[in-house]
Protein backbone atom coordinates (compact mmCIF):
# COMPACT_ATOMS: atom_id res chain seq x y z
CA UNK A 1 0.00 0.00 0.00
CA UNK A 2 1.38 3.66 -0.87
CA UNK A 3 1.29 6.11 2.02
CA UNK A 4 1.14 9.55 1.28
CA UNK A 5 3.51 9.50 -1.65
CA UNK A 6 3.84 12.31 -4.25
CA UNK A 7 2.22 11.84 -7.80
CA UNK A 8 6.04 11.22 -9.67
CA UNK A 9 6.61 8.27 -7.61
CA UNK A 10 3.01 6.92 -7.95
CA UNK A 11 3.75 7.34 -11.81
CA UNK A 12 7.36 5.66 -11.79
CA UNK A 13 6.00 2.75 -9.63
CA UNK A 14 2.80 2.02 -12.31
CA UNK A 15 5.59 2.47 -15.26
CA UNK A 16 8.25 -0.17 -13.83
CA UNK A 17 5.45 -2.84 -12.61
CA UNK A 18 4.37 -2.74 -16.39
CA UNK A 19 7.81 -2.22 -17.91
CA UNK A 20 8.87 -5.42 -15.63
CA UNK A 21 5.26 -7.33 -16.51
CA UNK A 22 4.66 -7.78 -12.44
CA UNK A 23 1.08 -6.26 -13.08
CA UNK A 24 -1.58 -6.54 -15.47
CA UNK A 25 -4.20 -4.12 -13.04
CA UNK A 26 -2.96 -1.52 -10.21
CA UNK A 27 -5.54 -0.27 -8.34
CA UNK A 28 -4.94 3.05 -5.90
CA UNK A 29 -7.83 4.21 -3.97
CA UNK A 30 -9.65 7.18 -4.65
CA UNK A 31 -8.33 8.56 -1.18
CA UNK A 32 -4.49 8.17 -2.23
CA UNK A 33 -5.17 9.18 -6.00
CA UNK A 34 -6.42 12.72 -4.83
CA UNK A 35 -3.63 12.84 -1.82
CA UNK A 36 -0.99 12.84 -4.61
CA UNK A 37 -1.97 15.39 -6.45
CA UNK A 38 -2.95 18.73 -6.22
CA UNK A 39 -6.71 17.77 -7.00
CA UNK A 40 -8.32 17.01 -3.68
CA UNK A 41 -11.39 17.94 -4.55
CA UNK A 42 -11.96 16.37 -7.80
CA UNK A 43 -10.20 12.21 -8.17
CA UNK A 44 -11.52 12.40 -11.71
CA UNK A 45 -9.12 15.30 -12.32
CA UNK A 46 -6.40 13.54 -10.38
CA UNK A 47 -6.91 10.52 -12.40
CA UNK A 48 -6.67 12.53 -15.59
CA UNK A 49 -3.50 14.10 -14.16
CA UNK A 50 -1.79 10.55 -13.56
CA UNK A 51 -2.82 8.94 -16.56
CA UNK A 52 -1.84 12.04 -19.16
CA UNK A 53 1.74 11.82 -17.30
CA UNK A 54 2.01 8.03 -18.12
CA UNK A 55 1.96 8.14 -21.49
């Protein structure tokens, strides 16, 4: 479980477990996708923010 982290390293953790093919399906909570970015009021946003930076 990530605690608090910021949004880079939630973004360079989902990138190497795909790169390295250790998961197929990640799933963050709603509580730790907002707490990572600067979107607290909004996950959708935060999700959008995270994704967009992936690819």
């Amino acid at each position: 479980m990530i605690k608090s982290k910021n949004i880079d390293y939630v973004i360079d953790l989902v990138y190497h477990l795909n790169l390295e093919k250790q998961a197929k399906i990640i799933v963050i909570d709603r509580l730790q996708i907002t707490k990572t970015t600067n979107h607290l009021e909004n996950y959708r946003l935060s999700i959008d923010e995270i994704m967009t930076k992936l690819k």
